[in-house]
Structures are given as structure tokens and as C-alpha cells.
C-alpha atoms as a PDB file:
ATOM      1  CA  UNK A   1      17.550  -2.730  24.027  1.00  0.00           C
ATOM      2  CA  UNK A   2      14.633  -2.834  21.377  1.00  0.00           C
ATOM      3  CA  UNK A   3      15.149  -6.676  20.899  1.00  0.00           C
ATOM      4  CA  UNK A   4      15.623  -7.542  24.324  1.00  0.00           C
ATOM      5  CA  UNK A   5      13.316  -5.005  26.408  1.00  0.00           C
ATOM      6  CA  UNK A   6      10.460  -3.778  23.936  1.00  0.00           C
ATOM      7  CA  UNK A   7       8.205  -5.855  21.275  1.00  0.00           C
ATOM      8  CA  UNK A   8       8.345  -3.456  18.108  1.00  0.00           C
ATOM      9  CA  UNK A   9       4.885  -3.422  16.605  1.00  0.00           C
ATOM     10  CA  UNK A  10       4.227  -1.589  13.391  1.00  0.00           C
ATOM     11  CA  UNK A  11       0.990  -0.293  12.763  1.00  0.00           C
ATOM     12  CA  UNK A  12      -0.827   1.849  10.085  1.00  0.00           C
ATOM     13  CA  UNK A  13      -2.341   4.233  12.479  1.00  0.00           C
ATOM     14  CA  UNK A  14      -4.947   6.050  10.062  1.00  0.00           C
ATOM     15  CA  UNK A  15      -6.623   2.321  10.244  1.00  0.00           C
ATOM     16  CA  UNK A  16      -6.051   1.446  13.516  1.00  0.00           C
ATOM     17  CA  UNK A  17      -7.552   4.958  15.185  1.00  0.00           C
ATOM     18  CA  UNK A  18     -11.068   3.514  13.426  1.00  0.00           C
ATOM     19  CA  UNK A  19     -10.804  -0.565  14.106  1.00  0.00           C
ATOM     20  CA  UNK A  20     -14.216  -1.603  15.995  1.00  0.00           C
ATOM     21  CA  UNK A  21     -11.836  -4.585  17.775  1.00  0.00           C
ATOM     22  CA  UNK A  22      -9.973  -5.433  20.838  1.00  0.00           C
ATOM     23  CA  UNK A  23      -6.960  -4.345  18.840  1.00  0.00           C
ATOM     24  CA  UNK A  24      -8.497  -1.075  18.255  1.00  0.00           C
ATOM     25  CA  UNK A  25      -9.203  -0.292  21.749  1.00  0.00           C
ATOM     26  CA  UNK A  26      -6.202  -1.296  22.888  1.00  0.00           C
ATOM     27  CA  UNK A  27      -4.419   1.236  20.122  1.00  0.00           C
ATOM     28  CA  UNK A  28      -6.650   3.959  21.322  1.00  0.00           C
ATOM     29  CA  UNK A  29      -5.634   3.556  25.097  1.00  0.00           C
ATOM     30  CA  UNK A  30      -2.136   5.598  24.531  1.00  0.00           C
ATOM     31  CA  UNK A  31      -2.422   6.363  20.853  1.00  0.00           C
ATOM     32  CA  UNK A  32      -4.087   8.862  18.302  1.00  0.00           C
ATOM     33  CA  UNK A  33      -2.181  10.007  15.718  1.00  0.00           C
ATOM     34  CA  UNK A  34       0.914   8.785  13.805  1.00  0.00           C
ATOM     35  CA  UNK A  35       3.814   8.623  16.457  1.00  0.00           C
ATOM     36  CA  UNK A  36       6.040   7.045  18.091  1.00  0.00           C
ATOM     37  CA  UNK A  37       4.574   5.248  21.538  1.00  0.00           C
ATOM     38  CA  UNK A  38       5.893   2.732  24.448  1.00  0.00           C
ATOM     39  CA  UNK A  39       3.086   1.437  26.203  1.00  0.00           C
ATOM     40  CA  UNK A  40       2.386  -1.746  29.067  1.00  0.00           C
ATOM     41  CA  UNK A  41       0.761  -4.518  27.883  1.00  0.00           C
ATOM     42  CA  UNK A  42      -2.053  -2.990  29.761  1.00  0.00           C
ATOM     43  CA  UNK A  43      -2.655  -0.083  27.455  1.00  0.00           C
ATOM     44  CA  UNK A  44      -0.941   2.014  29.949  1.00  0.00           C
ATOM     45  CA  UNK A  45       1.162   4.510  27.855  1.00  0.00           C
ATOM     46  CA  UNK A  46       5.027   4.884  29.044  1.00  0.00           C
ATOM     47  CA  UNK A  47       6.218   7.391  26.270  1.00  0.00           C
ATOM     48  CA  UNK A  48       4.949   9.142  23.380  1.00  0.00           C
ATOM     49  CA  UNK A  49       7.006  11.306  20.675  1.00  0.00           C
ATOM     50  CA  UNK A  50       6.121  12.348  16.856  1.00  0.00           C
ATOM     51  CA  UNK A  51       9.517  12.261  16.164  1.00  0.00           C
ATOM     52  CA  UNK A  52      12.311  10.630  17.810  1.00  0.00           C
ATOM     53  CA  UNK A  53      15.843  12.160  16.302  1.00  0.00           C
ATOM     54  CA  UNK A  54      17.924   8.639  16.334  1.00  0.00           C
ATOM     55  CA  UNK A  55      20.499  10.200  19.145  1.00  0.00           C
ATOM     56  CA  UNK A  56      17.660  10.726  21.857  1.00  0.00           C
ATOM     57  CA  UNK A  57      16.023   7.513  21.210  1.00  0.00           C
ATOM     58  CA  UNK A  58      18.089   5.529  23.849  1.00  0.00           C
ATOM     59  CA  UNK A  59      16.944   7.888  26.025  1.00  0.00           C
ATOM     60  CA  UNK A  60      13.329   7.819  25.670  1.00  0.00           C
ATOM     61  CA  UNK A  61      13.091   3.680  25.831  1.00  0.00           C
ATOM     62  CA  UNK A  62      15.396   4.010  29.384  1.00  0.00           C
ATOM     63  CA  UNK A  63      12.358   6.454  30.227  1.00  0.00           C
ATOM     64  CA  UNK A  64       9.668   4.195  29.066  1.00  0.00           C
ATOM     65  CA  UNK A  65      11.880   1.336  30.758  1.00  0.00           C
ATOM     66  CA  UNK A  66      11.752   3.040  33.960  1.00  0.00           C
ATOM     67  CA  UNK A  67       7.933   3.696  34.297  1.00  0.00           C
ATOM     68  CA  UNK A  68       7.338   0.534  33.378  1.00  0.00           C
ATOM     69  CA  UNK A  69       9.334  -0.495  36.459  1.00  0.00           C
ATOM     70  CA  UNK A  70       7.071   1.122  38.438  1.00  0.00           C
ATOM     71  CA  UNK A  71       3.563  -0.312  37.439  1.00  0.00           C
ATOM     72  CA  UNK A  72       1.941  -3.229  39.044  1.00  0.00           C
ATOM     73  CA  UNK A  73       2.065  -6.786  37.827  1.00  0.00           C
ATOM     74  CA  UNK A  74      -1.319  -6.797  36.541  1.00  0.00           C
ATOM     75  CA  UNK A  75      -0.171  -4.059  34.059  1.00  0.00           C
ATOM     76  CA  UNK A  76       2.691  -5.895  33.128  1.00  0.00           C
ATOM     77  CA  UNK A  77       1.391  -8.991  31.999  1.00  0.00           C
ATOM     78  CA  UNK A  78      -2.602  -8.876  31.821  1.00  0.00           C
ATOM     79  CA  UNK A  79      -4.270 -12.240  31.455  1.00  0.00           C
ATOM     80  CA  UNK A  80      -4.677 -12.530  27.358  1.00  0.00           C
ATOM     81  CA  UNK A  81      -8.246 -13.416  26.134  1.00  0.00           C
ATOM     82  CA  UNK A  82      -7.609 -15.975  23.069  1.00  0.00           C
ATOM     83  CA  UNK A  83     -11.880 -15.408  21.933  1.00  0.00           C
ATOM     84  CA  UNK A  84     -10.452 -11.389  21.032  1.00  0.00           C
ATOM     85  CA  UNK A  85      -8.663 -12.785  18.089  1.00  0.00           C
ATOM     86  CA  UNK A  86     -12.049 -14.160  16.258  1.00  0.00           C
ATOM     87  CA  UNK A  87     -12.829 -10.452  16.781  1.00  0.00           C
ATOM     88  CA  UNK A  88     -10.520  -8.775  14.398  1.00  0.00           C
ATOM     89  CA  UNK A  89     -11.667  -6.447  12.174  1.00  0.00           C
ATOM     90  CA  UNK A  90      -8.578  -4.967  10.180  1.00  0.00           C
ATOM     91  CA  UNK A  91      -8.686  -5.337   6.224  1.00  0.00           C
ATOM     92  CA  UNK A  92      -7.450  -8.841   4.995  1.00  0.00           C
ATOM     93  CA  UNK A  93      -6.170 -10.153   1.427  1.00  0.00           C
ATOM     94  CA  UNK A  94      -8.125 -12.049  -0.049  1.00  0.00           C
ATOM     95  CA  UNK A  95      -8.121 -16.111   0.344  1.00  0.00           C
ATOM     96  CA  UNK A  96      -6.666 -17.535  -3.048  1.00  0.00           C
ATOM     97  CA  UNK A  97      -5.776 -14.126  -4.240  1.00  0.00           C
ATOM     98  CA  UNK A  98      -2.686 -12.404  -5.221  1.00  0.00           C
ATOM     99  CA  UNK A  99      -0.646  -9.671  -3.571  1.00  0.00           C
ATOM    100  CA  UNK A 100       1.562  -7.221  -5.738  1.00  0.00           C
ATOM    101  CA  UNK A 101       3.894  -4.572  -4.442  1.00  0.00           C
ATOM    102  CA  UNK A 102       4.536  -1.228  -5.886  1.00  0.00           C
ATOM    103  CA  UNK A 103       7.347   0.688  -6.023  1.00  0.00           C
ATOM    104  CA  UNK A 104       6.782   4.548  -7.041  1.00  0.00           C
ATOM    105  CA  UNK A 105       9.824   7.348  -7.664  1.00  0.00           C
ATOM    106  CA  UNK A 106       9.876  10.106  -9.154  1.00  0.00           C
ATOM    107  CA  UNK A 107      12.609   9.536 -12.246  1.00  0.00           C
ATOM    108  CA  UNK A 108      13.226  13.648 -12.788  1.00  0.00           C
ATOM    109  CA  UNK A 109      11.665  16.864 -11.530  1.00  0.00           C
ATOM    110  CA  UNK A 110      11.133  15.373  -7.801  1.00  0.00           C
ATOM    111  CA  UNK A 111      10.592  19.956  -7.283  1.00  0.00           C
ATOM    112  CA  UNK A 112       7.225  18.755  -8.222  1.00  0.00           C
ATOM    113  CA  UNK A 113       6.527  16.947  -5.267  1.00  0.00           C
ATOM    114  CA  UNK A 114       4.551  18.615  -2.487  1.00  0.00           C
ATOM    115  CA  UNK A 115       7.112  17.886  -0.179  1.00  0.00           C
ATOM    116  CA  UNK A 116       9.244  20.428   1.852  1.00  0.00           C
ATOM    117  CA  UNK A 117      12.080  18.065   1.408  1.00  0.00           C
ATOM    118  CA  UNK A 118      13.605  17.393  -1.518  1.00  0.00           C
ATOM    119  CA  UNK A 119      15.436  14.163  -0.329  1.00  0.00           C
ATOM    120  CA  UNK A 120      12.054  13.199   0.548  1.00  0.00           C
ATOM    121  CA  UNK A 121      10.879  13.225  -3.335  1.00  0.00           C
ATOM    122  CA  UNK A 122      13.857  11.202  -4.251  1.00  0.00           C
ATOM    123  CA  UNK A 123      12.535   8.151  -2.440  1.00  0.00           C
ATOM    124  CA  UNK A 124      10.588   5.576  -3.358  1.00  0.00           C
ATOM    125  CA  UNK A 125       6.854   5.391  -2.065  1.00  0.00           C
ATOM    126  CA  UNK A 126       5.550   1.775  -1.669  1.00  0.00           C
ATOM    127  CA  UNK A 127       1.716   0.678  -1.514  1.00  0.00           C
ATOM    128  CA  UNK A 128       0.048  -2.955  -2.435  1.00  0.00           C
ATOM    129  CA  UNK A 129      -2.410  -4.618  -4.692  1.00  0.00           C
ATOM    130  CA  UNK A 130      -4.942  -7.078  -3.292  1.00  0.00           C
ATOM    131  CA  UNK A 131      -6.417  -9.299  -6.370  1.00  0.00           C
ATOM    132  CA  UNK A 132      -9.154 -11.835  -5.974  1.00  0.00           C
ATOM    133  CA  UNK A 133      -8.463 -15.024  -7.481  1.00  0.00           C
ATOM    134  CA  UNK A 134     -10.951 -14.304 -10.148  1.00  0.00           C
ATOM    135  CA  UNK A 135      -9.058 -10.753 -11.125  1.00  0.00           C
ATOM    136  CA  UNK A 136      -5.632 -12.374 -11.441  1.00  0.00           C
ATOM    137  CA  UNK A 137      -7.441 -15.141 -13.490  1.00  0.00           C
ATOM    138  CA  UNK A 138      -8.415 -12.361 -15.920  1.00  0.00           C
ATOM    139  CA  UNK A 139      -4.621 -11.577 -16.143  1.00  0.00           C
ATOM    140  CA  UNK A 140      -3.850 -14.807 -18.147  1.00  0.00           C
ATOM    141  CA  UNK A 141      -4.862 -15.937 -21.892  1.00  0.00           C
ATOM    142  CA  UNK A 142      -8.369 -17.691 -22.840  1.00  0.00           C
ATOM    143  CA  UNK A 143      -7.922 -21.083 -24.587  1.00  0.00           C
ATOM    144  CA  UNK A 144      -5.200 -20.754 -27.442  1.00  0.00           C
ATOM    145  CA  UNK A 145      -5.357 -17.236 -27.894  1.00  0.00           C
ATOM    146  CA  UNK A 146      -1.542 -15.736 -28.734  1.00  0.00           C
ATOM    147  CA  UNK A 147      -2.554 -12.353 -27.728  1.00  0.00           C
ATOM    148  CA  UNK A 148      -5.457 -10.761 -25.972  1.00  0.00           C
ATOM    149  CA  UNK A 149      -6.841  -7.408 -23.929  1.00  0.00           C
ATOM    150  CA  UNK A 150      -6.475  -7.989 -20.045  1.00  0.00           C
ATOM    151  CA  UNK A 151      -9.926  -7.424 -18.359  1.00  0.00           C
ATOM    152  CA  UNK A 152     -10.615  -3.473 -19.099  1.00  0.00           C
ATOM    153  CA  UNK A 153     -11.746  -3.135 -15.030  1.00  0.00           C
ATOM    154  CA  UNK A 154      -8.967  -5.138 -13.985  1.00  0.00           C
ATOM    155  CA  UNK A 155      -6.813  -2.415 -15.795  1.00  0.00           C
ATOM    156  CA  UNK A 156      -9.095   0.743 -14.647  1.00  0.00           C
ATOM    157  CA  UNK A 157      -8.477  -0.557 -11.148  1.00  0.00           C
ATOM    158  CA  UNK A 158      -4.862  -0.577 -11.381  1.00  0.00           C
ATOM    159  CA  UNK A 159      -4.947   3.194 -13.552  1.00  0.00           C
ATOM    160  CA  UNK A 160      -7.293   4.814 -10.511  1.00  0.00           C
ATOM    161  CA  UNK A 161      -6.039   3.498  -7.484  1.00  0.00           C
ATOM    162  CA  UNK A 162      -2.065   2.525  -7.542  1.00  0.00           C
ATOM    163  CA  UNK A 163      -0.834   5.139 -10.107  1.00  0.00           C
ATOM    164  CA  UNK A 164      -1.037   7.679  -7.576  1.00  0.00           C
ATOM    165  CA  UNK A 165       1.941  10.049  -6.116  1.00  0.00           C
ATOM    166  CA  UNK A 166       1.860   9.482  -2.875  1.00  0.00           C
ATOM    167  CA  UNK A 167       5.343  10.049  -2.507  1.00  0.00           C
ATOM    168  CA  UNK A 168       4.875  13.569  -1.610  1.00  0.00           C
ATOM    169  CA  UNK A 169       1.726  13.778  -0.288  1.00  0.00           C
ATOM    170  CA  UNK A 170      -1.743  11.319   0.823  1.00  0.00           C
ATOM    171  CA  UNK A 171      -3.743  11.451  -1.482  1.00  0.00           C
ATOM    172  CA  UNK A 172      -7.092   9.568  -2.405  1.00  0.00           C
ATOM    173  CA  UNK A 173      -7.649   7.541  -6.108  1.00  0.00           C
ATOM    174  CA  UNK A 174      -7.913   9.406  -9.531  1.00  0.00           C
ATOM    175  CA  UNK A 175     -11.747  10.549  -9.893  1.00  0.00           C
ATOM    176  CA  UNK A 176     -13.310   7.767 -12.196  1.00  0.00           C
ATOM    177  CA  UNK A 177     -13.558  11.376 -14.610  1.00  0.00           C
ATOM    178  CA  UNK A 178      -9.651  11.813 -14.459  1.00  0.00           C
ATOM    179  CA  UNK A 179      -8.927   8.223 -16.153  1.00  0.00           C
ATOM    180  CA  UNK A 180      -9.092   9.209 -20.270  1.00  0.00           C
ATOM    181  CA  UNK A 181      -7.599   5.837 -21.131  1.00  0.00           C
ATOM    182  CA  UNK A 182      -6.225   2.532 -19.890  1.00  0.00           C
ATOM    183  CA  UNK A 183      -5.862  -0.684 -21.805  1.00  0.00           C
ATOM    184  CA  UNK A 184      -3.017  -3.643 -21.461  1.00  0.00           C
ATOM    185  CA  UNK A 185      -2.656  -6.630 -23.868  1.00  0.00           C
ATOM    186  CA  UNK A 186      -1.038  -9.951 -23.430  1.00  0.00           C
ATOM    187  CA  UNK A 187       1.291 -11.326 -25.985  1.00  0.00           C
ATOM    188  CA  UNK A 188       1.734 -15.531 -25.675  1.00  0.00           C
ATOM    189  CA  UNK A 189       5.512 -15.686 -26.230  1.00  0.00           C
ATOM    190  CA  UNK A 190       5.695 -19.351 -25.358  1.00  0.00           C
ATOM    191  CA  UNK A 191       4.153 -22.329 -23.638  1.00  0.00           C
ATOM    192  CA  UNK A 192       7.172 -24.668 -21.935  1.00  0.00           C
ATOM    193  CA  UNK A 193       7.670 -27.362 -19.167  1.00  0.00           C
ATOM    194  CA  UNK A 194       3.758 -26.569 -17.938  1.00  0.00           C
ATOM    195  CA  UNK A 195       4.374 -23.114 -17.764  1.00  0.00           C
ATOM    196  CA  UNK A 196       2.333 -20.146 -19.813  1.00  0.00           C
ATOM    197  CA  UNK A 197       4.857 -16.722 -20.324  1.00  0.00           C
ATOM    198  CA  UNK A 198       3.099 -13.278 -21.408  1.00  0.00           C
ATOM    199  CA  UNK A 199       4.779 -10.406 -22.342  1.00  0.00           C
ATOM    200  CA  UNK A 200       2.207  -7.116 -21.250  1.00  0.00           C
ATOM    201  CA  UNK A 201       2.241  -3.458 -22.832  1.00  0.00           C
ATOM    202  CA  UNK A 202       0.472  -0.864 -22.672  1.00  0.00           C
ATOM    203  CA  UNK A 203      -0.768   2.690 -21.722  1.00  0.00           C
ATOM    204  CA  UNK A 204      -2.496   4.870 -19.392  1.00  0.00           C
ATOM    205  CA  UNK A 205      -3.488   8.338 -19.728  1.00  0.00           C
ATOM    206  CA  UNK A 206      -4.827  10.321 -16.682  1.00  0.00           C
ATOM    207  CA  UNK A 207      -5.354  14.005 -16.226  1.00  0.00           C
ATOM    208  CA  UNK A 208      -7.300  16.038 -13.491  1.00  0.00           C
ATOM    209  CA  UNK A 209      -6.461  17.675 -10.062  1.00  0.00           C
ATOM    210  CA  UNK A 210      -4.135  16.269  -7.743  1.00  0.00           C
ATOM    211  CA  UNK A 211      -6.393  16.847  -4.735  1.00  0.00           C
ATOM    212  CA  UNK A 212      -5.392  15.579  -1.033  1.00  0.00           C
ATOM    213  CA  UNK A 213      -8.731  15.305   0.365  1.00  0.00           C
ATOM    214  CA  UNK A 214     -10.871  15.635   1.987  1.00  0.00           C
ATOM    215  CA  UNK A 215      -9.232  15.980   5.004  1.00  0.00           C
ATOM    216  CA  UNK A 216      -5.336  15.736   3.801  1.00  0.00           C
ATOM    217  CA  UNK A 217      -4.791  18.943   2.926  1.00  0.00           C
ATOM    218  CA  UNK A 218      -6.051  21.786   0.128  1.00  0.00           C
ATOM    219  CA  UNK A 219      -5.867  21.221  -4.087  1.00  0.00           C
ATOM    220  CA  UNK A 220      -2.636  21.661  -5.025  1.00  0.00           C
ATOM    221  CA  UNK A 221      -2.503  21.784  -8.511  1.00  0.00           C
ATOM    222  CA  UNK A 222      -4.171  19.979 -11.795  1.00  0.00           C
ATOM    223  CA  UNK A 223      -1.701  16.622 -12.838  1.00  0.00           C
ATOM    224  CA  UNK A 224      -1.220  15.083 -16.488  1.00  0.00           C
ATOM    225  CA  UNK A 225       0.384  11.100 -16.556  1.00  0.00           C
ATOM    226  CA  UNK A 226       0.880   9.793 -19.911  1.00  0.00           C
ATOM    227  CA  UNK A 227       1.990   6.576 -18.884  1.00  0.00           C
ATOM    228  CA  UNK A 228       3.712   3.306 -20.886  1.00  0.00           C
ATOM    229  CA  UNK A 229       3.503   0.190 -19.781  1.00  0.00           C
ATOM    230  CA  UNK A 230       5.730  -2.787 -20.010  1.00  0.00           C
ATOM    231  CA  UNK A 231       6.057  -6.406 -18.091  1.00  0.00           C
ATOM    232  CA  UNK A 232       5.865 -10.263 -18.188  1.00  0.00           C
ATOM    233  CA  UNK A 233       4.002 -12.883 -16.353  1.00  0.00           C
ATOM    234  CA  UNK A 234       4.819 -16.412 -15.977  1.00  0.00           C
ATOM    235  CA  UNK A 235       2.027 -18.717 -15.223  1.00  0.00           C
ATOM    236  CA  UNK A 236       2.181 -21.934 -14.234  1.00  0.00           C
ATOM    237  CA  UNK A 237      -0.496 -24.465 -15.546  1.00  0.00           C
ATOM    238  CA  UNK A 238       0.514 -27.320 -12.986  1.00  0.00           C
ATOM    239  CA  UNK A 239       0.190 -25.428 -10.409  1.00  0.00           C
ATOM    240  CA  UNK A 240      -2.522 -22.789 -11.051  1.00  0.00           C
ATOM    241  CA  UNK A 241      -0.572 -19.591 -10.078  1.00  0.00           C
ATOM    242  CA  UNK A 242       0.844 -17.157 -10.966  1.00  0.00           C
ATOM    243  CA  UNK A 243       5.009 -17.396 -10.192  1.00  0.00           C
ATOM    244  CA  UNK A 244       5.951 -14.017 -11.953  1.00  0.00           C
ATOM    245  CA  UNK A 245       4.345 -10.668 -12.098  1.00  0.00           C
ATOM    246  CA  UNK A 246       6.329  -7.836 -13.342  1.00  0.00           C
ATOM    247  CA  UNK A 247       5.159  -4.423 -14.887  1.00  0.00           C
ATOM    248  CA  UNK A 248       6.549  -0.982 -15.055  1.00  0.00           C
ATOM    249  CA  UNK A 249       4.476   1.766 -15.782  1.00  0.00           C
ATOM    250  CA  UNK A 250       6.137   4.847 -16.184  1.00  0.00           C
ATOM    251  CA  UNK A 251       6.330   8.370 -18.511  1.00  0.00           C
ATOM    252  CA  UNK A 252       5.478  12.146 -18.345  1.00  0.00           C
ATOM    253  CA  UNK A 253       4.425  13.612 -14.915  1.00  0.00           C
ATOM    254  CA  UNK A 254       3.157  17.269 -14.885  1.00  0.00           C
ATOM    255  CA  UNK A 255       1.601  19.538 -12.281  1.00  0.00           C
ATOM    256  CA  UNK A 256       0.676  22.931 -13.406  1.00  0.00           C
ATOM    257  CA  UNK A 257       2.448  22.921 -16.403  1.00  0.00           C
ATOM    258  CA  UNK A 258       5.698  21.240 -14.218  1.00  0.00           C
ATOM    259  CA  UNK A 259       7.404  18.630 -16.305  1.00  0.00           C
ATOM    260  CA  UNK A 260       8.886  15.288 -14.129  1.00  0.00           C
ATOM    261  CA  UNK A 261       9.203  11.533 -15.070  1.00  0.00           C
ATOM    262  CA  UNK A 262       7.543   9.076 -12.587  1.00  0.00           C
ATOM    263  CA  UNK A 263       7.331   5.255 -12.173  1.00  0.00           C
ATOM    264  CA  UNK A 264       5.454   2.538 -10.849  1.00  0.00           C
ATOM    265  CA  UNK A 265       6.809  -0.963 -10.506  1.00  0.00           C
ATOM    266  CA  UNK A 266       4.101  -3.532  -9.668  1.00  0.00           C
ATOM    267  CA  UNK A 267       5.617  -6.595  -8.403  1.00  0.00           C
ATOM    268  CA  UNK A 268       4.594 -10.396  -7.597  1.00  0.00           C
ATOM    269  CA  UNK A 269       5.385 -10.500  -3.617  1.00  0.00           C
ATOM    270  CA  UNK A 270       6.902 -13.105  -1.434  1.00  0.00           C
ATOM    271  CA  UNK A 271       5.626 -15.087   1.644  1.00  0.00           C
ATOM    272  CA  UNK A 272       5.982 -11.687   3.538  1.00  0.00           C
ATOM    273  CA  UNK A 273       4.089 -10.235   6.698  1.00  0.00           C
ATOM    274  CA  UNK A 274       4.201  -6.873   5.000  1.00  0.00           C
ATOM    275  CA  UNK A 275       1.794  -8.757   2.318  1.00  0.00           C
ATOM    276  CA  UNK A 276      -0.866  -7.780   5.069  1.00  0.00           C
ATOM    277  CA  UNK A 277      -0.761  -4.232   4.900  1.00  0.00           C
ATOM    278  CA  UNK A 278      -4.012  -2.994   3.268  1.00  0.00           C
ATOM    279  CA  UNK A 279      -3.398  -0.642   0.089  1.00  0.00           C
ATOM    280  CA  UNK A 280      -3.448   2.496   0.591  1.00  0.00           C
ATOM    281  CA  UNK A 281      -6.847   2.925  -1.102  1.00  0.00           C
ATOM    282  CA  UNK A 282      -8.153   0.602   1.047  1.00  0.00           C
ATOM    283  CA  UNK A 283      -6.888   2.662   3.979  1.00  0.00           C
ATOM    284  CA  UNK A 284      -8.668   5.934   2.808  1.00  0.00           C
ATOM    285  CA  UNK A 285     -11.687   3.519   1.926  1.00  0.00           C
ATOM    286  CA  UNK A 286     -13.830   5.233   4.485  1.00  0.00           C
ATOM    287  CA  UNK A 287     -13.081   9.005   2.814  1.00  0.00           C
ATOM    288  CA  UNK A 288     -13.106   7.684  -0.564  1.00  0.00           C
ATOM    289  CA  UNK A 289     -14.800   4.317  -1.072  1.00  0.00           C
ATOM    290  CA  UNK A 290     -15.510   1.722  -3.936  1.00  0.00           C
ATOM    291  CA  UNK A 291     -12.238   0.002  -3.741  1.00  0.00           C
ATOM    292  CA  UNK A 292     -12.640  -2.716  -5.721  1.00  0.00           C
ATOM    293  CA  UNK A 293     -11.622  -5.123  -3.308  1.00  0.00           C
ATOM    294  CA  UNK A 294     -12.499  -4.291   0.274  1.00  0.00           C
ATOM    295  CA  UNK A 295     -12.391  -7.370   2.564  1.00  0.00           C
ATOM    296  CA  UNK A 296     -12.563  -7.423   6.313  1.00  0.00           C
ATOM    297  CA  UNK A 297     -12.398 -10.533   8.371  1.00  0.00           C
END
């Protein structure tokens, strides 16, 4: 039925409650906070739930189904204005950058999660990097060097705003104050068939309160990460990208004296759609700002 009857539409709804667009308006006719909705192509809402246990859900799309049976044709199938696309607003990656996903979990301790679900701290959490072309070109080695130190911003950006535990909770980036250290280096392990292979390590070191806010909830406790970090990356000099990204970054997690493990695996992504979801920093960009790379279209 939700093949065949419905078009399934993802959205982040934090971003789309504030998009200055067609899309935005549309959202806004029969949606306002994060939620399940069925609504006519017109904007006319059908059905609305925050939660949907998966036993009633057949239910509530017959319901939807059935008031949208009863609306006129004009509702149905509006006439579609092709100039509203050239209007969009919504966050874009960068042209010629590079995407990375990241994978969070807590490792042990997921008590320290501000969850009210345990189950819920033993999942992963998943967020994504947005590079410009000139920050992944600061990944990779200058000249013949066998080992250098990868761009100290680059690595500040990645520290502050995607080693965050938003597993349990939303929260904003690390203070600029709450990074005490950051630094990766490349090793050179070989040059082959046109291609450039790195091995990466290093560490990050953050400390300071774990604060949902300004609008997500109160401080809930101060948070040490003493963090390793390990990975490769395969460049390939033919080509002038980047074909393999991998790092883990993981170590010591403690709120309020709390011990737990954590880790974060950034990852090169695919040709995906998902690839277009803004980071969550990016998201919170009007609370928080100076995300290094904000880009609207």
C-alpha cells in the first residue's frame, strides 16, 4: 500500500519548518514538528501521528486513503510550477567536494547516554561531512613528502563538529574552548599503478559540558573524550579523487565521572541520495553557527 498508494518522502523536519522556498511552504501546510504526516499533493493534510506503532499503521494510510477520496481533483493533482525548483533553498554539498559518513556507538557504558532507553544507546547514530574540494585537497601529501600533518582546521573541524554524541540526545558542536587538542598525520606507505595510499593516526582530546542547547533541553553533565585515531586513504593521481576514506576515532567517554567507550567511523560515501542530507551541524547552523562549510543553493 505504501508503494502503490502513497509517495514516501523523507524529510529533516528541524530544516524544513525554516526553508524560505516553495518546498518550505508546502511542508508547513500540514506539518510542524517531527511526525508522521499523509497529505494531498495540495498541501491538504489527510493524517498526522508522532508515532505510528507498526500494527496501526495500515490503518491510518486506509484513513488517509479515504479522505483523500473525498477531495476534489484540483487537490489531487495541482498543476506543478517547474520555475519553483530554481527556488530551492535547502543546504547543498558542495560542487567538487567530498561527502563522508559517520557512524557513532557507544562501545561500553551506553547508561551514559541521556536516553530513557537503553536499546536506544546501543545503536548507532549517523551524521555527514561536507568537504570543499580545497579541504579534502589538504587531506593528501605535498610534493614527495613521506609523512606530513593534515591541515590543523581541517582536523579542528572534524574534532568540534562530528565527534559529538548525538546518539542520545541533539546536541550542538563542542565550544571552540572544549577542543584541548587535535592533530592527524599522514604516513606515504606507497605510490602504485597512479594511485597515492596514506595511512592516518592520531588524537583528539575534548573536555567541557555536554550541553543540548539552546533550545534542546537543560546541561546535563560535563564530558571528557580522549580519542585515538586510526585510517587510510587511497588517492588516485589519474583521476584526482579521492577513492578511499576510512578513519576510526574512538577511546574513553565520560560524563560526570561515568566511564563508557565511544566511536566514530568516518567513511568515503557512495553515489547515494542520502549524500544530500545536511550534517547535523549544519542543521543547528541557525542556533549555533560558523559551520565551516555552509552552502545553500
Amino acid at each position: 500500500m505504501l508503494q502503490n498508494e502513497f509517495i514516501p518522502v523523507a524529510v529533516d523536519g528541524g530544516l524544513m519548518v525554516r526553508r524560505k522556498d516553495p518546498e518550505g511552504d508546502f511542508y508547513r501546510k500540514f506539518a510542524n514538528t517531527q511526525a508522521r504526516y499523509a497529505a494531498a499533493a495540495d498541501g491538504t493534510s489527510l493524517a498526522q501521528k508522532t508515532w505510528v506503532p507498526s500494527p496501526h499503521l495500515n490503518k491510518w494510510m486506509k484513513e488517509a486513503l479515504a479522505k483523500f477520496a473525498t477531495l476534489p481533483k484540483s487537490s489531487q493533482s495541482p498543476a506543478v510550477d517547474a520555475a519553483e525548483a530554481g527556488q530551492r533553498t535547502s543546504p547543498v554539498a558542495p560542487a567538487g567536494g567530498l561527502v563522508l559518513t559517520v557512524t557513532s556507538r557507544f562501545l561500553k557504558g551506553h547508561e551514559v547516554a541521556s536516553v530513557d532507553n537503553e536499546q536506544v544507546a546501543q545503536l548507532p547514530a549517523y551524521d555527514r561531512v561536507w568537504l570543499t574540494r580545497g579541504e579534502w585537497q589538504n587531506l593528501l601529501p605535498q610534493g614527495d613528502a613521506k609523512s606530513f600533518e593534515l591541515d590543523a582546521q581541517l582536523v579542528r573541524k572534524l574534532a568540534r563538529f562530528h565527534t559529538i554524541d548525538v546518539i542520545g540526545r541533539q546536541r550542538g558542536p563542542w565550544p571552540e574552548a572544549s577542543i584541548k587538542g587535535c592533530r592527524l598525520t599522514g604516513e606515504v606507505l606507497r605510490n602504485v599503478n597512479g594511485t597515492t595510499n596514506v595511512r592516518l593516526s592520531g588524537s583528539m582530546a575534548i573536555e567541557g559540558a555536554s550541553k543540548p542547547r539552546p533550545n534542546l533541553g537543560p546541561d546535563d553533565g560535563d564530558v571528557k573524550l580522549d580519542l585515538k585515531a586510526a585510517g587510510v586513504l587511497r588517492f588516485d593521481r589519474a583521476k584526482q579523487e579521492i577513492t578511499q576514506f576510512d578513519l576510526v576515532v574512538y577511546g574513553p567517554y565520560s560524563k560526570d565521572g561515568r566511564p563508557a567507550e565511544i566511536g566514530f567511523h568516518f567513511q568515503l560515501t557512495g553515489d547515494e541520495s542520502a549524500d544530500g542530507v545536511p550534517p547535523w551541524a549544519v542543521d543547528r547552523h541557525h542556533l549555533y553557527g560558523d559551520y565551516p562549510t555552509y552552502y545553500t543553493k
